[in-house]
PDB file of N, CA and C in Angstrom:
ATOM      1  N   UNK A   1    -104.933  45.498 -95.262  1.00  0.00           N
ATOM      2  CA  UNK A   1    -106.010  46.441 -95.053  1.00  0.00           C
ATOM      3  C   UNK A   1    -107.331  45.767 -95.392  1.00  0.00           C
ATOM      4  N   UNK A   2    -108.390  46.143 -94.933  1.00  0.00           N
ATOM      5  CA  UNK A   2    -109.930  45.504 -94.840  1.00  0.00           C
ATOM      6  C   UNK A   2    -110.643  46.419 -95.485  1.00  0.00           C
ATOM      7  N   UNK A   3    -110.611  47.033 -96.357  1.00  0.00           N
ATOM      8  CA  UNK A   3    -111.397  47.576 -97.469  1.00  0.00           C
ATOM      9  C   UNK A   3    -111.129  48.931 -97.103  1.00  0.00           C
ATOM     10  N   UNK A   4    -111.762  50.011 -97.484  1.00  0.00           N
ATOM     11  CA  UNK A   4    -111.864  51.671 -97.027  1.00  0.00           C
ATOM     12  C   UNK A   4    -111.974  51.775 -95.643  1.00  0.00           C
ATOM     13  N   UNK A   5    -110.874  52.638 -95.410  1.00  0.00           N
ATOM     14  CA  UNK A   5    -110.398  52.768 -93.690  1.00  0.00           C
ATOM     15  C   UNK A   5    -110.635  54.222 -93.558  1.00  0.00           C
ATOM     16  N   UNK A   6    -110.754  55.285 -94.497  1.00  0.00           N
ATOM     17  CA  UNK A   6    -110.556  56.938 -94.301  1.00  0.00           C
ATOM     18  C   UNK A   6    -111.818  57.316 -93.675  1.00  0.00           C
ATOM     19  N   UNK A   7    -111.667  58.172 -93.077  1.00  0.00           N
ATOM     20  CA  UNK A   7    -113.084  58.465 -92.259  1.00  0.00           C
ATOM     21  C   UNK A   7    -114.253  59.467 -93.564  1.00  0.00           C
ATOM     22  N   UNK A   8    -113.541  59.769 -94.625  1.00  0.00           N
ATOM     23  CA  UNK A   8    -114.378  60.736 -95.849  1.00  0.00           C
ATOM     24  C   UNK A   8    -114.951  59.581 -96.272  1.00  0.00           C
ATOM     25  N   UNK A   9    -116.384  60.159 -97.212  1.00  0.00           N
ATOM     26  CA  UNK A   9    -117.010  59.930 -97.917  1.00  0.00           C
ATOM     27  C   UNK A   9    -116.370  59.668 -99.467  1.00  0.00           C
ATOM     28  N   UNK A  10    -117.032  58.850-100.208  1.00  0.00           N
ATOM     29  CA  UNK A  10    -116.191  58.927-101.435  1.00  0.00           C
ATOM     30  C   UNK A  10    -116.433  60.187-101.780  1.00  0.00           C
ATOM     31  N   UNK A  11    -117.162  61.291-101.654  1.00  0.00           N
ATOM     32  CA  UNK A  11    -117.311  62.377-102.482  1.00  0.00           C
ATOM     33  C   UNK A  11    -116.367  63.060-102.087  1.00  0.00           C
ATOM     34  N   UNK A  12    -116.107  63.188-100.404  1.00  0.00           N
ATOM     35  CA  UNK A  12    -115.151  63.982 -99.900  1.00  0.00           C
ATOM     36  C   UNK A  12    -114.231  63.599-100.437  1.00  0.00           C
ATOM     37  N   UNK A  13    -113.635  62.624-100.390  1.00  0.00           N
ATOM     38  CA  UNK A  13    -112.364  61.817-100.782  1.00  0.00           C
ATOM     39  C   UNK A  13    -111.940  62.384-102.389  1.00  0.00           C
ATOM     40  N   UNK A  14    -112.648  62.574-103.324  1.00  0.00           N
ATOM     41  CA  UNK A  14    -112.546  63.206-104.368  1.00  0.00           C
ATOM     42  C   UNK A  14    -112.497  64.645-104.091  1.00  0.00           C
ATOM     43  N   UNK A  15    -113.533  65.156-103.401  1.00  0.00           N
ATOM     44  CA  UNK A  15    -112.606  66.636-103.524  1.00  0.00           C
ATOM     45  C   UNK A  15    -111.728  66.859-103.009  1.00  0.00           C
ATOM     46  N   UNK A  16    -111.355  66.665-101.670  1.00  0.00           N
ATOM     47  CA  UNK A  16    -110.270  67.142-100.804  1.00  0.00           C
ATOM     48  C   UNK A  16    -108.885  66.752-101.879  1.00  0.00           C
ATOM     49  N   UNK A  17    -108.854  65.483-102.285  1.00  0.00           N
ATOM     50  CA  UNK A  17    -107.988  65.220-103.655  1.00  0.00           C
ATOM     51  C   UNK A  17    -107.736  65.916-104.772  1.00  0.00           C
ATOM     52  N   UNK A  18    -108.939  66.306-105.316  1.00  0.00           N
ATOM     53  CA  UNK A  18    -108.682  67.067-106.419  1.00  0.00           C
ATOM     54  C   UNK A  18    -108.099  68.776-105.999  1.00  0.00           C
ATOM     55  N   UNK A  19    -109.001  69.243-105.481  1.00  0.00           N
ATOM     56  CA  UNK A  19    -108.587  70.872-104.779  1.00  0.00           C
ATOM     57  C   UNK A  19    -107.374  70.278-104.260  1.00  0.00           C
ATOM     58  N   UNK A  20    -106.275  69.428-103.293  1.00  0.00           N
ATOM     59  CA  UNK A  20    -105.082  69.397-103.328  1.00  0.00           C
ATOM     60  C   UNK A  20    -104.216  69.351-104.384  1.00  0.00           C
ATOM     61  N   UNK A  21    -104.345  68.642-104.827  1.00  0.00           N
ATOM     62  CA  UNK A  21    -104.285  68.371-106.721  1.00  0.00           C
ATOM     63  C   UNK A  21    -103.933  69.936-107.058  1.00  0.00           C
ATOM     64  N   UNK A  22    -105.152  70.615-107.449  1.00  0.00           N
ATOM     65  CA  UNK A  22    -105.383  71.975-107.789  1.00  0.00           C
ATOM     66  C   UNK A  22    -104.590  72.778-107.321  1.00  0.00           C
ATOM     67  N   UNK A  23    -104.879  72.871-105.714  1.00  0.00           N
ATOM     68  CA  UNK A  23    -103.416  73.699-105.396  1.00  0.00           C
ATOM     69  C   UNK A  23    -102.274  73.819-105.490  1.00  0.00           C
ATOM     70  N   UNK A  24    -101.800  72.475-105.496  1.00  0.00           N
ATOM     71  CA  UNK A  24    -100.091  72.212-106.029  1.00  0.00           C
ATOM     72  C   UNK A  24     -99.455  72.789-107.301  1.00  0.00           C
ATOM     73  N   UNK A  25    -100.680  72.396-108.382  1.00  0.00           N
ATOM     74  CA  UNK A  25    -100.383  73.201-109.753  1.00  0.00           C
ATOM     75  C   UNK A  25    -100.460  74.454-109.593  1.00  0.00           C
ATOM     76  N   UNK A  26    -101.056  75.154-109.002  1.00  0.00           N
ATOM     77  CA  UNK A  26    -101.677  76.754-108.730  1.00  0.00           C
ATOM     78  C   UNK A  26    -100.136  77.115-108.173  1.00  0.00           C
ATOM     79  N   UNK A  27     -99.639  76.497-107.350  1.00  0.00           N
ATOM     80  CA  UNK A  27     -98.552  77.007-106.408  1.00  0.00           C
ATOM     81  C   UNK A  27     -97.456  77.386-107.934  1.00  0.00           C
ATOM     82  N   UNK A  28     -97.510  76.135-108.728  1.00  0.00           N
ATOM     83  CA  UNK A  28     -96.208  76.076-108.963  1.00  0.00           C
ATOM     84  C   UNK A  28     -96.835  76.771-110.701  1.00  0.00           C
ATOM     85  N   UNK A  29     -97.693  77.723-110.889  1.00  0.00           N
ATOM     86  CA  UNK A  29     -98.318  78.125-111.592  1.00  0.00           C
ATOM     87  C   UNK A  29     -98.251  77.531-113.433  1.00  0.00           C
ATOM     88  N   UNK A  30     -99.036  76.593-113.172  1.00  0.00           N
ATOM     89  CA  UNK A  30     -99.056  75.645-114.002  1.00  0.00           C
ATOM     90  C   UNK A  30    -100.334  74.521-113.382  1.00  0.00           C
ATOM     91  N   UNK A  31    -100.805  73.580-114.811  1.00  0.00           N
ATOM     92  CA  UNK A  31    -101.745  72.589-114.815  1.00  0.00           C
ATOM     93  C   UNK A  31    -101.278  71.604-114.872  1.00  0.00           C
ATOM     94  N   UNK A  32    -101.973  70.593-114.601  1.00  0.00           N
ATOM     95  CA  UNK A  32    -101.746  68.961-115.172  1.00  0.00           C
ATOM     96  C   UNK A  32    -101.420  68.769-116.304  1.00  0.00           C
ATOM     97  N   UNK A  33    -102.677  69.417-117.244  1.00  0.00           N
ATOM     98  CA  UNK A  33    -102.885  69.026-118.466  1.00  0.00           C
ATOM     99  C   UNK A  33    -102.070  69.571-119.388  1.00  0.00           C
ATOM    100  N   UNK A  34    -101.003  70.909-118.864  1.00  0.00           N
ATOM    101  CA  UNK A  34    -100.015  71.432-119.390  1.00  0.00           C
ATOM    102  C   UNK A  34     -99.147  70.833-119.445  1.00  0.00           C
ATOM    103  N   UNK A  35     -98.815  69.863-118.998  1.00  0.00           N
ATOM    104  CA  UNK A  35     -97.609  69.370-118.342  1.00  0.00           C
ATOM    105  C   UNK A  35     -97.064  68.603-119.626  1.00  0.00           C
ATOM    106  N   UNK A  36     -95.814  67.985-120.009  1.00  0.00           N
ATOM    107  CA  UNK A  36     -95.344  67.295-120.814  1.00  0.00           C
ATOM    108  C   UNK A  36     -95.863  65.666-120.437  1.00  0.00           C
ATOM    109  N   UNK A  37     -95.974  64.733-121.417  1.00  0.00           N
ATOM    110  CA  UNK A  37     -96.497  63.426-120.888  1.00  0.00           C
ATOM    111  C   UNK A  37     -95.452  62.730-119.783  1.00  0.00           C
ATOM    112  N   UNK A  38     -94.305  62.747-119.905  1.00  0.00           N
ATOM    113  CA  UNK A  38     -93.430  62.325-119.050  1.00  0.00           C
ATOM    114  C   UNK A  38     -93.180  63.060-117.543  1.00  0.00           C
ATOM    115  N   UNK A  39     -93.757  63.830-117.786  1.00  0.00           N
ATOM    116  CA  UNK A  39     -94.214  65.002-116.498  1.00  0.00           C
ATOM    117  C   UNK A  39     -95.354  64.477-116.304  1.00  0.00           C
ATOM    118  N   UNK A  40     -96.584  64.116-116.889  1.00  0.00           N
ATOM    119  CA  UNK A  40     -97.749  63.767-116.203  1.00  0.00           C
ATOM    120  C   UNK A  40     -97.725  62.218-115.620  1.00  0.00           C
ATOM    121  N   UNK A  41     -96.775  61.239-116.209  1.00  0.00           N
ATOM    122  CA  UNK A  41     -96.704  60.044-116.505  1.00  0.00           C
ATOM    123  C   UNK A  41     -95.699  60.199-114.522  1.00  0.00           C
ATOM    124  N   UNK A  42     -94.841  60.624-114.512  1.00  0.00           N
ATOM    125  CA  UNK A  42     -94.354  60.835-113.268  1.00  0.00           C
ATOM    126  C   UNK A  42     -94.920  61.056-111.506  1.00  0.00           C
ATOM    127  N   UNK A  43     -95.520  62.206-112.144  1.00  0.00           N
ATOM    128  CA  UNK A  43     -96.597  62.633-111.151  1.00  0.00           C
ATOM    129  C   UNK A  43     -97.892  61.532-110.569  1.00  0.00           C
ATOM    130  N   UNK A  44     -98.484  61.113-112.084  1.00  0.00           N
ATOM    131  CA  UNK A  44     -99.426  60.174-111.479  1.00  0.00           C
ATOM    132  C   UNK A  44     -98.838  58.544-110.916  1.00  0.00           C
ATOM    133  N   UNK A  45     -97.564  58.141-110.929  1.00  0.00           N
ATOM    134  CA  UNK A  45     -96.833  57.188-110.643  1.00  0.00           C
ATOM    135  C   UNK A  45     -96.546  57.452-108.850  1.00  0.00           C
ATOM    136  N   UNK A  46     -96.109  58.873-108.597  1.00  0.00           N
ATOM    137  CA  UNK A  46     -96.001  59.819-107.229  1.00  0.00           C
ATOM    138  C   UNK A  46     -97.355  58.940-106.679  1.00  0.00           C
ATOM    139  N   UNK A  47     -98.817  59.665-107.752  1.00  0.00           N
ATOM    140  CA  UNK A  47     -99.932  59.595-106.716  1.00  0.00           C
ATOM    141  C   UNK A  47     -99.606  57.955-106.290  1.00  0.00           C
ATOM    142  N   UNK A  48     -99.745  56.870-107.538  1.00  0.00           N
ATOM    143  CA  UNK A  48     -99.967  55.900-107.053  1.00  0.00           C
ATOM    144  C   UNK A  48     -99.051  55.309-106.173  1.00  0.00           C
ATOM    145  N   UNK A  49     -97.967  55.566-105.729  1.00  0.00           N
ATOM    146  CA  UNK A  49     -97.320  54.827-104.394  1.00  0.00           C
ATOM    147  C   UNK A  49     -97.401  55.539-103.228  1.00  0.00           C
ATOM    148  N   UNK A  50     -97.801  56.853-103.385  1.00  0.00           N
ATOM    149  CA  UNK A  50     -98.557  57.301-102.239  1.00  0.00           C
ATOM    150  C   UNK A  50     -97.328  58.271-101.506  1.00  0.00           C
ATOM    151  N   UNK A  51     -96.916  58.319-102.212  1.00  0.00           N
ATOM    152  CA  UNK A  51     -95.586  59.723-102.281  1.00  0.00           C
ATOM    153  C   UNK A  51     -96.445  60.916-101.951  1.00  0.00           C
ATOM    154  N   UNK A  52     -97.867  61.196-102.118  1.00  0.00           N
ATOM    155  CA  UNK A  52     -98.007  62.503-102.070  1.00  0.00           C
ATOM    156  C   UNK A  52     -99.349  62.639-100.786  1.00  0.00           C
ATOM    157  N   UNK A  53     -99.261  63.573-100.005  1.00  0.00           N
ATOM    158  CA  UNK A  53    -100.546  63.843 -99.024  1.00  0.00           C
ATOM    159  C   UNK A  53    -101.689  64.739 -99.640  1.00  0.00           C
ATOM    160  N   UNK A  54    -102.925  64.124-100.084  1.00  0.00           N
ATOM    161  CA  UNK A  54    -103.636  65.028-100.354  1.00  0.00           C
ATOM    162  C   UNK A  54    -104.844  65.401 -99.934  1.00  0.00           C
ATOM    163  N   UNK A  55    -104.324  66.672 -98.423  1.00  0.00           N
ATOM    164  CA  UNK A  55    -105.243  67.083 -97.399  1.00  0.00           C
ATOM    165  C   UNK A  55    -105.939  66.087 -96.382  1.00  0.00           C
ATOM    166  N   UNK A  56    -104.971  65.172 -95.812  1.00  0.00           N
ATOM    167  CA  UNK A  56    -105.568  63.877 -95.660  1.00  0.00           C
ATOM    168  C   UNK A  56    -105.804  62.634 -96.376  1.00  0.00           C
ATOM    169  N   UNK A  57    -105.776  63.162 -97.316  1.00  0.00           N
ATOM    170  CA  UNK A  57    -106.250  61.517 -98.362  1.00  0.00           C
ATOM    171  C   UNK A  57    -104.716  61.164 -98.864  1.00  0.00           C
ATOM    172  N   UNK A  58    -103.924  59.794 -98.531  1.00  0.00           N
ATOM    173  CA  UNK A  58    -103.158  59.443 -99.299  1.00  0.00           C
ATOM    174  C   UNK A  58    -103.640  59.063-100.142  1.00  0.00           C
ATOM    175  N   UNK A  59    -102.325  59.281-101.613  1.00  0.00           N
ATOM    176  CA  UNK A  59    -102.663  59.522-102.807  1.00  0.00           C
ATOM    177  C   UNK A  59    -102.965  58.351-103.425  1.00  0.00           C
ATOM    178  N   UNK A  60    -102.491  57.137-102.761  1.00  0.00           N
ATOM    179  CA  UNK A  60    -102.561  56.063-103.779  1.00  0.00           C
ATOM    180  C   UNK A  60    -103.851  55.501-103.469  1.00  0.00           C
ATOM    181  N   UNK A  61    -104.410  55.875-102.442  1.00  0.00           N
ATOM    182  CA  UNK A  61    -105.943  55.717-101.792  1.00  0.00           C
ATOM    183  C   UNK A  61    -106.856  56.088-103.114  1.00  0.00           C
ATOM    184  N   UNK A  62    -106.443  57.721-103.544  1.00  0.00           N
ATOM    185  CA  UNK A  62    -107.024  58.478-104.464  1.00  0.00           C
ATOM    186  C   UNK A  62    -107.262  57.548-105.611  1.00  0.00           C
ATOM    187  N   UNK A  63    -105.733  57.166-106.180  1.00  0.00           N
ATOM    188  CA  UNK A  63    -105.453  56.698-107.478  1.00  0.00           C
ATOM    189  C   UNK A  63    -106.040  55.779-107.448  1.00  0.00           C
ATOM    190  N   UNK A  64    -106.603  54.484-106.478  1.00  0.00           N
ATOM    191  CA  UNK A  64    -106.730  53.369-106.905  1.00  0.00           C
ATOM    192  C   UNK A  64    -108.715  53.799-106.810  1.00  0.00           C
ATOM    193  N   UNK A  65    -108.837  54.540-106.203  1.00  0.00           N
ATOM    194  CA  UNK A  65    -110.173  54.949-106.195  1.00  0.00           C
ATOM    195  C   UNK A  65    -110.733  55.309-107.408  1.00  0.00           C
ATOM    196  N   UNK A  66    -110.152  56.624-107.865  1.00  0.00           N
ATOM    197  CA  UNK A  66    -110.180  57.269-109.434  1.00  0.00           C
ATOM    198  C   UNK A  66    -109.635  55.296-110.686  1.00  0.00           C
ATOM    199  N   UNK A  67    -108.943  54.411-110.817  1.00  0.00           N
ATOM    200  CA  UNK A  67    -108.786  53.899-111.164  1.00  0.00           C
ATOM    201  C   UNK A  67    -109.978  52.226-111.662  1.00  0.00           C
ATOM    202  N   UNK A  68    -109.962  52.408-109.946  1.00  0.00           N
ATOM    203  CA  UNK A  68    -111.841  51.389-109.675  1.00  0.00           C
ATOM    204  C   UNK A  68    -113.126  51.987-110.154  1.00  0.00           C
ATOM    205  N   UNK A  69    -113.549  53.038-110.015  1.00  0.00           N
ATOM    206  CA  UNK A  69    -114.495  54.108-110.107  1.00  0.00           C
ATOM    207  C   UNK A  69    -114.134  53.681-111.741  1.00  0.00           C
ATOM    208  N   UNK A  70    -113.310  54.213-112.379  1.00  0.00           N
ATOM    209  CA  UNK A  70    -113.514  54.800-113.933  1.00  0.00           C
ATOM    210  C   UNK A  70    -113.355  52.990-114.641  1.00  0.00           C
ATOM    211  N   UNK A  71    -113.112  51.968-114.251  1.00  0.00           N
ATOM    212  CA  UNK A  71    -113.606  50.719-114.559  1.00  0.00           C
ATOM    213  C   UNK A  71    -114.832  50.524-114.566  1.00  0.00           C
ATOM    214  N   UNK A  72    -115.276  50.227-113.134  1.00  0.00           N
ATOM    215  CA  UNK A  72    -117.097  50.179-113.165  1.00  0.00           C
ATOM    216  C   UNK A  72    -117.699  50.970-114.027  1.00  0.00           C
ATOM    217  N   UNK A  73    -117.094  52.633-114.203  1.00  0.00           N
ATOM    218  CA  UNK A  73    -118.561  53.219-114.967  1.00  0.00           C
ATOM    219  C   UNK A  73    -117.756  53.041-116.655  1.00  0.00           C
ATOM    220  N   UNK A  74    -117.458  51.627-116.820  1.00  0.00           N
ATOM    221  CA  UNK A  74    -116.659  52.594-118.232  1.00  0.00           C
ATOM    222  C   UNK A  74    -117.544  51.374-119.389  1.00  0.00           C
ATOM    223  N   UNK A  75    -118.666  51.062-118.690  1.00  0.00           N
ATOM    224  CA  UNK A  75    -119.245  50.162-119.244  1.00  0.00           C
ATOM    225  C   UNK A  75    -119.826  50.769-120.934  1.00  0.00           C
ATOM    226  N   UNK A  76    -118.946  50.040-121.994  1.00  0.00           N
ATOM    227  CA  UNK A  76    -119.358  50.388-123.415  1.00  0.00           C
ATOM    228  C   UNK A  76    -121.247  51.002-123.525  1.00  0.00           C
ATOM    229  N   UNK A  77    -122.036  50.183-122.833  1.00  0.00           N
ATOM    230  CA  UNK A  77    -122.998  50.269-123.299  1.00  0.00           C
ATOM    231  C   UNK A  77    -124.080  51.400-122.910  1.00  0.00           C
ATOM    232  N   UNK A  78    -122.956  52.066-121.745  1.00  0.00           N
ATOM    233  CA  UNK A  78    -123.500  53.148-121.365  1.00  0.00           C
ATOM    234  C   UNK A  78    -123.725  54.386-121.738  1.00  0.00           C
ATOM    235  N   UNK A  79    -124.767  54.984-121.677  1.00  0.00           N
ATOM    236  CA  UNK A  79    -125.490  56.732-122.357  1.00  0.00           C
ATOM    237  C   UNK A  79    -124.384  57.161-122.238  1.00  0.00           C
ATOM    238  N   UNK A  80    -123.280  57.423-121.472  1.00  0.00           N
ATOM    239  CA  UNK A  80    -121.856  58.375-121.589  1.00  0.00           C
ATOM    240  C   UNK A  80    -120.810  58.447-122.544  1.00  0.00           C
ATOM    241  N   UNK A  81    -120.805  56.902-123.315  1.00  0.00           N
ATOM    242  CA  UNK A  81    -119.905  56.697-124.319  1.00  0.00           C
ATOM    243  C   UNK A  81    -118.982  56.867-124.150  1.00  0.00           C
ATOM    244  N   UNK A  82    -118.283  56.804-122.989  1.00  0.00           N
ATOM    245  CA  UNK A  82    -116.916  56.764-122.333  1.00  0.00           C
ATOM    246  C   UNK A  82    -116.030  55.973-122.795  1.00  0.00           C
ATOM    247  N   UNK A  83    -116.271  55.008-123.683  1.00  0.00           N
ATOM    248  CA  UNK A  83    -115.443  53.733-123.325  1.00  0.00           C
ATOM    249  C   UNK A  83    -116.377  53.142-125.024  1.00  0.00           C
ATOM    250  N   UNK A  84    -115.942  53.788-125.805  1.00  0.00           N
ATOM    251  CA  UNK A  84    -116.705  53.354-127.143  1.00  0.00           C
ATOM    252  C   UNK A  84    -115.556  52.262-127.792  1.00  0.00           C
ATOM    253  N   UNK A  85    -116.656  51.237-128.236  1.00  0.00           N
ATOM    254  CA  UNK A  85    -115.892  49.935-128.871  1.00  0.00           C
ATOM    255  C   UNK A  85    -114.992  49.643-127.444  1.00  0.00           C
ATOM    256  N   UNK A  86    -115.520  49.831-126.437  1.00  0.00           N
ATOM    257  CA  UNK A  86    -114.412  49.292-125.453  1.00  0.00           C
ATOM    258  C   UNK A  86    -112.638  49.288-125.433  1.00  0.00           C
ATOM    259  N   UNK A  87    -112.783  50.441-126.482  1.00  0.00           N
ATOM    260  CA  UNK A  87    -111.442  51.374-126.304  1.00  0.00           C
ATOM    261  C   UNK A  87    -110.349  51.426-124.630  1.00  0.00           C
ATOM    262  N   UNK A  88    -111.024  51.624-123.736  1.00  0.00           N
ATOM    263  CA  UNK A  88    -110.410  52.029-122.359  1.00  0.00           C
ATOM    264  C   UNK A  88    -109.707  50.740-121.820  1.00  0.00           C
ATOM    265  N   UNK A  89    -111.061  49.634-121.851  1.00  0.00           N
ATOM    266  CA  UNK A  89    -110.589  48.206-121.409  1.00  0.00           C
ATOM    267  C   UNK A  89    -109.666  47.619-122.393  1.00  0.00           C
ATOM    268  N   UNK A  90    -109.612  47.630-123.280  1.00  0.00           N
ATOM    269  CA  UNK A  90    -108.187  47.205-124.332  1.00  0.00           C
ATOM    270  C   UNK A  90    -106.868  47.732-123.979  1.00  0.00           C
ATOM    271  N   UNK A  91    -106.982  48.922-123.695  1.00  0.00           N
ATOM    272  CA  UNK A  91    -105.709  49.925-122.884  1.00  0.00           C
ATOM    273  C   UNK A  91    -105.264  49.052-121.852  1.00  0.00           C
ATOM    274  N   UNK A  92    -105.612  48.861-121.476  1.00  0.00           N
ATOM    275  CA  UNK A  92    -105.617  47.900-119.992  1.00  0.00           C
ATOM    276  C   UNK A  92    -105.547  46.643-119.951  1.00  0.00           C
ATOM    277  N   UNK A  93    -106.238  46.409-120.864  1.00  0.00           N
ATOM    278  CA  UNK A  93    -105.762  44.687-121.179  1.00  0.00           C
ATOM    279  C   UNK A  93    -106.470  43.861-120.386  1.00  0.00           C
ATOM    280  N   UNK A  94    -108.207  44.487-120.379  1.00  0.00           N
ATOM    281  CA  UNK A  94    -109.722  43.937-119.236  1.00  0.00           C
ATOM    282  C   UNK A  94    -110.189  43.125-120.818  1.00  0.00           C
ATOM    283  N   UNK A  95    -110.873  42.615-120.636  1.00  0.00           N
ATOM    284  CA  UNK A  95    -111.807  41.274-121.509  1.00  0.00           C
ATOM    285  C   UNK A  95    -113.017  42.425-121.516  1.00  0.00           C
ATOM    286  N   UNK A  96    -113.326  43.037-120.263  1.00  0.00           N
ATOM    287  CA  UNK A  96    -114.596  43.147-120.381  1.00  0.00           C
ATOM    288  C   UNK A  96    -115.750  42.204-119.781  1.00  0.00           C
ATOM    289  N   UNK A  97    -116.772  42.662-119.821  1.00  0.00           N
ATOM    290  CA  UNK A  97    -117.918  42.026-119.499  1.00  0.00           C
ATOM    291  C   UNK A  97    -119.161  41.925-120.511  1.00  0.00           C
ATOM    292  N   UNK A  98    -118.653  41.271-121.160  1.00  0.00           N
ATOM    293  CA  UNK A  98    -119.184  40.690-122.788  1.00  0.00           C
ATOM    294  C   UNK A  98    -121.292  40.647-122.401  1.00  0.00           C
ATOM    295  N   UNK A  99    -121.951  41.527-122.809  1.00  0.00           N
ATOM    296  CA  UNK A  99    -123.178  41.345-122.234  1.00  0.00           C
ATOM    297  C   UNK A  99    -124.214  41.386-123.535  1.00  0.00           C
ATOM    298  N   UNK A 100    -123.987  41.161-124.536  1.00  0.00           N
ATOM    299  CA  UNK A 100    -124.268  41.769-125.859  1.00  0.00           C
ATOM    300  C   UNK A 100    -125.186  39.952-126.478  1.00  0.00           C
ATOM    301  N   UNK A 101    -125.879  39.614-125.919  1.00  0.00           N
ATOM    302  CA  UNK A 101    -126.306  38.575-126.795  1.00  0.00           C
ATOM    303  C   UNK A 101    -127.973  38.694-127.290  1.00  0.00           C
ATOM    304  N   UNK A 102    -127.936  39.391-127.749  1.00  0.00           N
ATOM    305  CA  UNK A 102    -129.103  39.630-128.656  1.00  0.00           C
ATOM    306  C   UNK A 102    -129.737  38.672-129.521  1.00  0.00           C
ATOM    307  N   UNK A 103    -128.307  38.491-130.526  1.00  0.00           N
ATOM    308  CA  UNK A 103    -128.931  37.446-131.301  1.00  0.00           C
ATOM    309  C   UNK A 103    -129.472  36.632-130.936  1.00  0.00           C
ATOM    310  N   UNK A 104    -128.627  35.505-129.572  1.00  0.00           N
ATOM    311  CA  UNK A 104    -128.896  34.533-129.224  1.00  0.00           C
ATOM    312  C   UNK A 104    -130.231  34.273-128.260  1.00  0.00           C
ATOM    313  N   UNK A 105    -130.624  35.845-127.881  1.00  0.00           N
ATOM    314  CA  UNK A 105    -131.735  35.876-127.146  1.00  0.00           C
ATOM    315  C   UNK A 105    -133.058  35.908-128.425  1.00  0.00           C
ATOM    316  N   UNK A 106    -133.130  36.405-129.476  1.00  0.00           N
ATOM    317  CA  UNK A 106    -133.680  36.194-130.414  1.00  0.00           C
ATOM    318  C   UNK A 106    -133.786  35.571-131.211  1.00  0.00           C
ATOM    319  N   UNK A 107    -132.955  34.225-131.227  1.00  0.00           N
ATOM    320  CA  UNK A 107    -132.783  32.799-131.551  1.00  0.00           C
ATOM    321  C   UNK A 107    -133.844  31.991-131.007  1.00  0.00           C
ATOM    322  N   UNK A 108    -133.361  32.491-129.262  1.00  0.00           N
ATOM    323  CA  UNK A 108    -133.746  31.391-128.677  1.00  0.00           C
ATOM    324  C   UNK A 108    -135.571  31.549-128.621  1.00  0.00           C
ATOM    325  N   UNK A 109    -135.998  33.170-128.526  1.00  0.00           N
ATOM    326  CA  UNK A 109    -137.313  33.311-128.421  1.00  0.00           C
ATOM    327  C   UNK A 109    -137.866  32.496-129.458  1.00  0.00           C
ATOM    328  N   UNK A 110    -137.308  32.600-130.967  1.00  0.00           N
ATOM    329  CA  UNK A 110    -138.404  32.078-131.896  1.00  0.00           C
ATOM    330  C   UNK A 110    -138.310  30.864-132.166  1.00  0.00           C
ATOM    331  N   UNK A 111    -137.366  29.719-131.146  1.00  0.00           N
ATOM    332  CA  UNK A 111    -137.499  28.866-131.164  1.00  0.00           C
ATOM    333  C   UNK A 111    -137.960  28.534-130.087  1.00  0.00           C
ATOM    334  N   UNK A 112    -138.742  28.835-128.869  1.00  0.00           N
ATOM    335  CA  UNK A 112    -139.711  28.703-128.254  1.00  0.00           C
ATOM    336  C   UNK A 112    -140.773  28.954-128.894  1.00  0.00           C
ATOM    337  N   UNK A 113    -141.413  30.210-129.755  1.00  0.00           N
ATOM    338  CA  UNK A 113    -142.198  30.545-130.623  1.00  0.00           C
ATOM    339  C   UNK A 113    -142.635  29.153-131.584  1.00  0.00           C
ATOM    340  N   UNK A 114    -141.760  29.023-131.879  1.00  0.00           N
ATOM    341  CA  UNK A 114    -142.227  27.698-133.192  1.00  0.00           C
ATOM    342  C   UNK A 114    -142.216  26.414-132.443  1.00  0.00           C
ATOM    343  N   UNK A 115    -141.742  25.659-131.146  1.00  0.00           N
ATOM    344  CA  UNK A 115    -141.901  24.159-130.107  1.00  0.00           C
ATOM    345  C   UNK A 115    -143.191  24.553-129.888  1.00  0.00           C
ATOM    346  N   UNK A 116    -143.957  25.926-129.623  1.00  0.00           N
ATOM    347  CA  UNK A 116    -144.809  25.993-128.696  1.00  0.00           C
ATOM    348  C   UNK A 116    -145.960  24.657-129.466  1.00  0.00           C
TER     349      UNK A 116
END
């Protein structure tokens, strides 16, 4: 495959997903978040091989979307605090994107400061 092939928008692509999502639990009157972990651990294994149709969007389309998406924004240093001490990327077993050099930028200024 050559990158995103679905004719939705990422926004569409998230709802039509989630409201399918939604309905399935509704049907079977019950939540996700109710669910036992080995019940949720199942289900989202479903989405990711793509076992499930949701309103058009195969699921593993979804999952790897919801999966990419919550990497990029899970940046520690961000106003959301999503991802504090880089908690999320350790789960996962990401390095990260180490961007934190302060010191060394304030090293290096005051030793331009004092060559000048």
């Amino acid at each position: 495959m050559q990158g995103y092939q679905l004719e939705y928008t990422p926004a569409e692509l998230f709802r039509r997903s989630i409201l399918a999502i939604n309905a399935h639990f509704t049907s079977q009157a019950k939540s996700f978040d109710q669910l036992p972990a080995e019940e949720k651990d199942t289900y989202l294994s479903s989405l990711e091989k793509g076992d499930i149709d949701l309103d058009g969007v195969p699921s593993n389309t979804f999952f790897e979307s919801c999966c990419s998406t919550r990497l990029k924004d899970s940046s520690p240093i961000r106003s959301t605090g999503g991802n504090k001490n880089k908690i999320a990327w350790k789960m996962i077993g990401f390095p990260g994107a180490y961007a934190d050099y302060h010191d060394l930028i304030d090293s290096m200024e005051l030793n331009f400061i004092e060559n000048r």
